[in-house]
N, C-alpha and C. Protein backbone atom coordinates (compact mmCIF):
# COMPACT_ATOMS: atom_id res chain seq x y z
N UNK A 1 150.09 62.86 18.59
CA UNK A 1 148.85 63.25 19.18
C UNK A 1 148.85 62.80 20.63
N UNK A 2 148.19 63.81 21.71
CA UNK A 2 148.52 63.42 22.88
C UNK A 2 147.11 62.70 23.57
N UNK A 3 147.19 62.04 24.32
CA UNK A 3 146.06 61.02 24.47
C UNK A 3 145.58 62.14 25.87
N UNK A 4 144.57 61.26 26.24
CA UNK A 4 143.83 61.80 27.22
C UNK A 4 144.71 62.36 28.59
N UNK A 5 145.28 60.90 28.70
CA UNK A 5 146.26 60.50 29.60
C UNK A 5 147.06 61.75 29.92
N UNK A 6 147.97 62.19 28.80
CA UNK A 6 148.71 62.93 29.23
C UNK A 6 147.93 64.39 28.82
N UNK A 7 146.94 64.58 28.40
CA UNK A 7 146.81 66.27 29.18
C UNK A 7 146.60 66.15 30.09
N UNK A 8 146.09 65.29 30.77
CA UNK A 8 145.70 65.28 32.35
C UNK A 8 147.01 65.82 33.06
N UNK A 9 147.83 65.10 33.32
CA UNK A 9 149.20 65.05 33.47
C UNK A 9 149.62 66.55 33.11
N UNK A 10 148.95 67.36 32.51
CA UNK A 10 149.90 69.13 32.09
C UNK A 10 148.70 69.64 32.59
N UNK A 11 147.41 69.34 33.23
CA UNK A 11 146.99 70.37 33.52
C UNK A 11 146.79 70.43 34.90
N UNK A 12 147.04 71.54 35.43
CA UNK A 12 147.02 72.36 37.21
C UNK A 12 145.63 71.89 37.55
N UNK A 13 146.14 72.02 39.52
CA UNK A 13 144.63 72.21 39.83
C UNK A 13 143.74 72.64 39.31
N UNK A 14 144.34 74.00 38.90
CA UNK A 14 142.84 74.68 38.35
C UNK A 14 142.08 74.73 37.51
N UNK A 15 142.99 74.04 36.67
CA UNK A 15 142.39 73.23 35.21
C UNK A 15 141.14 72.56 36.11
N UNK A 16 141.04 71.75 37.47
CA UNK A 16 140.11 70.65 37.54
C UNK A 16 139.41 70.79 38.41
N UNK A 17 138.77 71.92 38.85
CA UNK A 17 138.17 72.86 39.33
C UNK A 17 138.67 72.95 40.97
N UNK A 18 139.59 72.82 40.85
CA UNK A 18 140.47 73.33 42.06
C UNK A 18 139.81 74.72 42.99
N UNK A 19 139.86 75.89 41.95
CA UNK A 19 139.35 77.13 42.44
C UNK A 19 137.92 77.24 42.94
N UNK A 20 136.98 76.52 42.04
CA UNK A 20 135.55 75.84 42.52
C UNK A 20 134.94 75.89 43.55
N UNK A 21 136.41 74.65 43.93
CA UNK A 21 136.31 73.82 45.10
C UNK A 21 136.63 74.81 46.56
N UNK A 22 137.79 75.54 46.39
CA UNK A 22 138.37 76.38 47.59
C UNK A 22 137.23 77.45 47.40
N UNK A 23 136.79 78.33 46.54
CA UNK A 23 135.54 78.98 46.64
C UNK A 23 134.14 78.78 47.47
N UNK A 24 133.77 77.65 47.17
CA UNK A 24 132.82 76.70 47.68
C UNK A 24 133.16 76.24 49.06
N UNK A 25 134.43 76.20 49.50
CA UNK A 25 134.92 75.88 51.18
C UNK A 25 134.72 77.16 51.37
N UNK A 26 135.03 78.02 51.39
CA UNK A 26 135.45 79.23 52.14
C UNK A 26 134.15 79.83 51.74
N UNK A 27 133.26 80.05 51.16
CA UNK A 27 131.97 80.63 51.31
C UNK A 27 131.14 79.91 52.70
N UNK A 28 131.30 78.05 51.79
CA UNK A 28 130.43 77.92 53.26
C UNK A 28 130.71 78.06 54.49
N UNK A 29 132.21 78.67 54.88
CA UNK A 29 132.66 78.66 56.45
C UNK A 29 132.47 80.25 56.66
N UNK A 30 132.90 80.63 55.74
CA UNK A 30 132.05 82.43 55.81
C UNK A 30 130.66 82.27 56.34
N UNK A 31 129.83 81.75 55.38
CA UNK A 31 128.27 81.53 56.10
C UNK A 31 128.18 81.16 57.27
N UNK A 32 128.48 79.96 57.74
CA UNK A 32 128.69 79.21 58.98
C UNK A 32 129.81 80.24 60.30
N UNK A 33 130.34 80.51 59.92
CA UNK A 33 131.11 81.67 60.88
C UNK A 33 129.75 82.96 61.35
N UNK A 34 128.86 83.25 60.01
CA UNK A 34 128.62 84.17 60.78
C UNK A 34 127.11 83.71 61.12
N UNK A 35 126.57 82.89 60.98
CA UNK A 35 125.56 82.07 61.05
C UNK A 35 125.84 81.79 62.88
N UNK A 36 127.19 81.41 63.26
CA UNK A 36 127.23 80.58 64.58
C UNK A 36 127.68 82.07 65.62
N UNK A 37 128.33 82.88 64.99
CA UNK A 37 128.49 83.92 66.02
C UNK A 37 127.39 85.34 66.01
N UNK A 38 126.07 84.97 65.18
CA UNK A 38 124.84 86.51 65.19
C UNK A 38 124.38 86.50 66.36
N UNK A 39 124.36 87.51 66.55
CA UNK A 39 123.39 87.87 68.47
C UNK A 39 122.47 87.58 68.09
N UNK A 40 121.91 86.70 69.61
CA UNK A 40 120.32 86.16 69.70
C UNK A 40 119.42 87.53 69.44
N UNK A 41 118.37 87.01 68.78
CA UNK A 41 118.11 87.75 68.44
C UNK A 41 117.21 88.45 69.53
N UNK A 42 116.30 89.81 69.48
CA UNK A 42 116.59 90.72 70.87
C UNK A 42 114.91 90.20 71.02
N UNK A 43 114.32 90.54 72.27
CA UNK A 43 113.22 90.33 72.47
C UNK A 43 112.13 91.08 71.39
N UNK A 44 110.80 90.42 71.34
CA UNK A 44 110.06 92.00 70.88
C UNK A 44 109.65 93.09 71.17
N UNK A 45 109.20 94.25 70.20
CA UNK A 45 108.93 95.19 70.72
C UNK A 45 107.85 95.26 71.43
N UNK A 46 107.25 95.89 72.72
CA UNK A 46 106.15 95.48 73.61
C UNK A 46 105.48 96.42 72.65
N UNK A 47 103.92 96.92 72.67
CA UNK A 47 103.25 97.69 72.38
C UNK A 47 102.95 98.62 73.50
N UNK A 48 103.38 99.69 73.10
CA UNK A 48 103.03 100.77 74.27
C UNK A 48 102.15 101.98 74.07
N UNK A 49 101.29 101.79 75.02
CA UNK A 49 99.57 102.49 74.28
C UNK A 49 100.58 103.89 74.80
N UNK A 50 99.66 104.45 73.90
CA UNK A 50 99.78 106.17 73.10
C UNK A 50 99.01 106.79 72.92
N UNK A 51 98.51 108.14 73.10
CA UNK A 51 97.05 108.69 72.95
C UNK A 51 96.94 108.52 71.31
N UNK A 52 95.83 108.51 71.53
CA UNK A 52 95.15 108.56 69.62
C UNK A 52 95.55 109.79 68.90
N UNK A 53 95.55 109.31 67.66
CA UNK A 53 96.27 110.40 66.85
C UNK A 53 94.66 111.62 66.71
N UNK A 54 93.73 110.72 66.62
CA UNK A 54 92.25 111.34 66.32
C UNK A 54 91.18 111.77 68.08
N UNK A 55 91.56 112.80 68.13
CA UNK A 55 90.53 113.25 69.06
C UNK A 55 89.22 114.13 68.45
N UNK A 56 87.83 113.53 68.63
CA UNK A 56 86.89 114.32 68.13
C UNK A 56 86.22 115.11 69.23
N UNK A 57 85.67 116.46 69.35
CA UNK A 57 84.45 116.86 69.84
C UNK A 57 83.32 116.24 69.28
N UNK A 58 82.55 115.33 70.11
CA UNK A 58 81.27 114.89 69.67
C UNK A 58 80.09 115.94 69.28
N UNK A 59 80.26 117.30 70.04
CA UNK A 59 79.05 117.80 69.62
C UNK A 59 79.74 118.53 68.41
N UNK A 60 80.98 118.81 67.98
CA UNK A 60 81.26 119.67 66.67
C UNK A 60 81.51 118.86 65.53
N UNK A 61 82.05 117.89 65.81
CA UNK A 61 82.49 117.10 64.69
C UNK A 61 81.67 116.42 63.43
N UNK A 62 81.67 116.61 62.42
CA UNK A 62 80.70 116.09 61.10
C UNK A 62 80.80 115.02 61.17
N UNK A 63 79.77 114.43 60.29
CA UNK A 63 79.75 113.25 59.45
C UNK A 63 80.79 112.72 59.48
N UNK A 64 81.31 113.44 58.15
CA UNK A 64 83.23 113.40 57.53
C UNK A 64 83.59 112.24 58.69
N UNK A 65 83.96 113.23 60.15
CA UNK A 65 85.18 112.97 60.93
C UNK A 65 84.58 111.78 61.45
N UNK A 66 83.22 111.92 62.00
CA UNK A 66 82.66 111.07 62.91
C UNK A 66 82.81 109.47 62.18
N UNK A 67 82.64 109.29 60.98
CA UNK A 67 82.74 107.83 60.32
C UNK A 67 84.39 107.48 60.35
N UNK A 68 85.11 108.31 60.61
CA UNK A 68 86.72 108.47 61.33
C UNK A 68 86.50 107.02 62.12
N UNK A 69 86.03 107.01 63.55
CA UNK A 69 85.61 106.64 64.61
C UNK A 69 85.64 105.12 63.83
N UNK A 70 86.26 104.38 65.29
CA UNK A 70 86.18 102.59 65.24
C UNK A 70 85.37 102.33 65.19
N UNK A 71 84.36 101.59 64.52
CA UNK A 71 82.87 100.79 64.51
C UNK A 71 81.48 102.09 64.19
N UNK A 72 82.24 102.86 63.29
CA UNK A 72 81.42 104.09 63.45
C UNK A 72 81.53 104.23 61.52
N UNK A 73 80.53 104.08 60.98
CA UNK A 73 80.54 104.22 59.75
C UNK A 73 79.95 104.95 58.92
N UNK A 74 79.68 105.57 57.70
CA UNK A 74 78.67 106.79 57.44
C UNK A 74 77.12 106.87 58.02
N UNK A 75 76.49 105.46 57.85
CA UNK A 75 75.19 105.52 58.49
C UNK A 75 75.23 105.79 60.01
N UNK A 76 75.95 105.40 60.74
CA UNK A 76 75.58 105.70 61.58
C UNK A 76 76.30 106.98 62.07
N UNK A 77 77.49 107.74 61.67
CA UNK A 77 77.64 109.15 61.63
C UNK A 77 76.68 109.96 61.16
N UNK A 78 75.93 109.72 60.63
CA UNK A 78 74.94 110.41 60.08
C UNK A 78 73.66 110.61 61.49
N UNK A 79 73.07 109.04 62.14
CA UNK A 79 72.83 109.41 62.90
C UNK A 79 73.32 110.12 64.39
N UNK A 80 74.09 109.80 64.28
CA UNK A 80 74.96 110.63 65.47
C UNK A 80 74.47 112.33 65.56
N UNK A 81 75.27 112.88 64.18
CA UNK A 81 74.86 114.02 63.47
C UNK A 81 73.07 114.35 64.14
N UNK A 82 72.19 113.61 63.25
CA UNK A 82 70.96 113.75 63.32
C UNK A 82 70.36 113.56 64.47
N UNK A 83 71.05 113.05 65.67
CA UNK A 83 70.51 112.84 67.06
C UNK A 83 70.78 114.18 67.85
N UNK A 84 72.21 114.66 67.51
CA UNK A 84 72.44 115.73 68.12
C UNK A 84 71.91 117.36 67.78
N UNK A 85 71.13 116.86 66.15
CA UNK A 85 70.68 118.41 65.85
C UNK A 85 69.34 118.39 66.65
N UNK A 86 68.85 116.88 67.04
CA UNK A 86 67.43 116.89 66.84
C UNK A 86 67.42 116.45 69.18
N UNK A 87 68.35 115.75 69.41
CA UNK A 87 67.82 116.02 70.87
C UNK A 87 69.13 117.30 71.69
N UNK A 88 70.01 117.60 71.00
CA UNK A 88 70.93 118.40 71.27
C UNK A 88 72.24 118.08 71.82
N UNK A 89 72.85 118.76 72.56
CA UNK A 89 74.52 118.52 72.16
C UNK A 89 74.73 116.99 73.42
N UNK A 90 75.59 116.53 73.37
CA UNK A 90 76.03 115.33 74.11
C UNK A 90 76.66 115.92 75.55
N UNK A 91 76.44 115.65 76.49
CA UNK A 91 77.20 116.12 77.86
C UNK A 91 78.05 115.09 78.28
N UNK A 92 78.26 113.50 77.93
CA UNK A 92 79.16 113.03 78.08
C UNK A 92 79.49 111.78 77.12
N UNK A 93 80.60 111.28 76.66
CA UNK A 93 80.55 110.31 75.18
C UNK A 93 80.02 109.04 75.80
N UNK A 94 78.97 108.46 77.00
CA UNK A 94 77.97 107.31 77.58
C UNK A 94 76.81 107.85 76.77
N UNK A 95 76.62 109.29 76.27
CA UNK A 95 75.04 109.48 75.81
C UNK A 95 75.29 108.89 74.51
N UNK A 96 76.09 108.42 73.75
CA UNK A 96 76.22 108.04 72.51
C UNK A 96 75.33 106.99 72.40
N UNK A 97 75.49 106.13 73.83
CA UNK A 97 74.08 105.17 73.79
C UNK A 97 72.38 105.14 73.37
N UNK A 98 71.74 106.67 73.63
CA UNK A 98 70.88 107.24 72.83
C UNK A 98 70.69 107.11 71.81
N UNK A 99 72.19 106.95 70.47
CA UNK A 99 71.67 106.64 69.08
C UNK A 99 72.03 105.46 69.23
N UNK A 100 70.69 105.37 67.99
CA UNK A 100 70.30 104.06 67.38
C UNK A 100 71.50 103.09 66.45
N UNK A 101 71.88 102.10 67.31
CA UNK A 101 73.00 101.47 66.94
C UNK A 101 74.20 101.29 66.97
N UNK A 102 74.23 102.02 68.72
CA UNK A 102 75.62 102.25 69.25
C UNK A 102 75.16 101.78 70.79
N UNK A 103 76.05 100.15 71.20
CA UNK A 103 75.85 100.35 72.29
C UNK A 103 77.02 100.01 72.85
N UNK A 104 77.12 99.30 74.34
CA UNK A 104 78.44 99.27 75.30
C UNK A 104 79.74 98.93 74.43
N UNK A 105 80.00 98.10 73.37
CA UNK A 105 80.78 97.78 73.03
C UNK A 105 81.39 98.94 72.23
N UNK A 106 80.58 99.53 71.56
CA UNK A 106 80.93 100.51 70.53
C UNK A 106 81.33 102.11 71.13
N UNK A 107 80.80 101.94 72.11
CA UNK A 107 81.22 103.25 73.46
C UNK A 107 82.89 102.95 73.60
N UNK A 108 82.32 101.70 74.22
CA UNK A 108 84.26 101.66 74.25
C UNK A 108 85.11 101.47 73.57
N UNK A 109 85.11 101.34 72.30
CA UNK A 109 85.79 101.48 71.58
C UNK A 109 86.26 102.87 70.59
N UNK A 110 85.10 103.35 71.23
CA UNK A 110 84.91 105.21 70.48
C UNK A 110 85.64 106.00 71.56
N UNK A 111 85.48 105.71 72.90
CA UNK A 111 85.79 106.37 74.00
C UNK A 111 87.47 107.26 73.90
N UNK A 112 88.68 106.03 73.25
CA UNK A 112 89.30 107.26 73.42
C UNK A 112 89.83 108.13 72.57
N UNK A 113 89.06 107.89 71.21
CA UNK A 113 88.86 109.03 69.95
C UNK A 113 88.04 110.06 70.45
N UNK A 114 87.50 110.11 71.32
CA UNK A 114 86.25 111.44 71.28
C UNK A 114 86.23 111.79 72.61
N UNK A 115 85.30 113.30 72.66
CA UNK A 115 85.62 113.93 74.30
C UNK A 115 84.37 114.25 73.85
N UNK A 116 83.33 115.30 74.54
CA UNK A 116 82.76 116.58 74.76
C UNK A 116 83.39 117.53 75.85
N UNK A 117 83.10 118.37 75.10
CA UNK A 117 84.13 119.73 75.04
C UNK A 117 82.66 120.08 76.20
N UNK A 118 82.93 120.68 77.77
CA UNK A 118 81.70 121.11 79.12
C UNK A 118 81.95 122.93 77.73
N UNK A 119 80.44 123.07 77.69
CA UNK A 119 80.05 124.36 77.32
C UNK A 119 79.25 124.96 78.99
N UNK A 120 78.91 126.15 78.27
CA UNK A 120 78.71 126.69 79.63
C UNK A 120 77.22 126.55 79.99
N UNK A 121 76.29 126.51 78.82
CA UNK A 121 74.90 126.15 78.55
C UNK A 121 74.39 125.31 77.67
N UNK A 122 74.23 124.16 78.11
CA UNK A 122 73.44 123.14 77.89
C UNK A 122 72.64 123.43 77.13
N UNK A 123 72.29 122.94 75.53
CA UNK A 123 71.05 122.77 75.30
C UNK A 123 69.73 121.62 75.47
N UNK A 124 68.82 122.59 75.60
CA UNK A 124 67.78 121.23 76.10
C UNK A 124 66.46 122.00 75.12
N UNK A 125 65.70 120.95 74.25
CA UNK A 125 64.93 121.03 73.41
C UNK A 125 63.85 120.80 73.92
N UNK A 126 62.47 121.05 73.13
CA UNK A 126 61.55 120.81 74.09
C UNK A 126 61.36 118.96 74.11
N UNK A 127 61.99 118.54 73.00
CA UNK A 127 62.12 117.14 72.28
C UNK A 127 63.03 116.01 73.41
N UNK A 128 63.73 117.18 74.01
CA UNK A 128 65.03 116.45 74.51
C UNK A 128 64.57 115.43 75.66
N UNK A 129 65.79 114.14 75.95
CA UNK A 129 64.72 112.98 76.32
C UNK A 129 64.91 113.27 77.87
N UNK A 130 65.73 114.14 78.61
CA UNK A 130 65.67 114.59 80.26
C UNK A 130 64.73 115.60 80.28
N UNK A 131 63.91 116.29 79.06
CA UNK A 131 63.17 117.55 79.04
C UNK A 131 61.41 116.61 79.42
N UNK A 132 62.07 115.55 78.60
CA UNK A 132 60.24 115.10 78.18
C UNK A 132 59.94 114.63 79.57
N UNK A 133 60.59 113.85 80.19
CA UNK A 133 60.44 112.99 81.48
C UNK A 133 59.62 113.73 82.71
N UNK A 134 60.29 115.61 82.34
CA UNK A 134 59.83 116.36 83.27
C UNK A 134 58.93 116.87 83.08
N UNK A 135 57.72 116.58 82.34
CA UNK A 135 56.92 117.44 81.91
C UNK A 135 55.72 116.52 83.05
């Protein structure tokens, strides 16, 4: 019977985890090789303004689109809607200030989603608030 002693003695490196060991070197210098030679990495990307994907006509555009709009949500698309049936169409997107619950901040932030489209005739109601002034 052979003692401890001598299997040691009959068995190879690899009996004693020889292969392990050279596996375990050569991975970590693989890692470390490519760890020490990766290009710095590149600056970031800047942000580069772009027109909006969403352009509205203020005087055509619904509800629907108008709650589209940054800081613009169904209630107050709704009044938007209801300002323009009731004092008439918008001549420039500053009259947005007229409805109730839209002011400087919310202009500019709507400003470059939306236009009015120059028609050729103005409506003016008898309601309308440059109509009343002149009376």
């Amino acid at each position: 019977m052979e003692t401890l002693r001598d299997q040691w003695q009959h068995e190879t490196p690899f009996h004693r985890g020889g292969v392990q060991r050279l596996l375990l070197v050569t991975a970590t210098l693989g890692v470390l090789g490519i760890w020490w030679t990766s290009p710095t990495p590149s600056p970031p990307l800047q942000h580069q303004p772009s027109k909006p994907l969403l352009r509205l006509d203020l005087n055509t555009a619904g509800m629907r689109e108008l709650s589209l709009l940054p800081s613009v949500g169904p209630t107050l698309a709704a009044r938007i809607v209801e300002n323009r049936e009731r004092w008439g169409t918008f001549r420039t997107v500053e009259e947005l200030g007229r409805v109730h619950g839209i002011g400087d901040k919310s202009i500019a932030a709507i400003r470059p989603y939306c236009y009015v489209e120059p028609h050729s005739g103005i409506e003016v109601t008898a309601e309308s608030p440059s109509f009343v002034g002149s009376r």
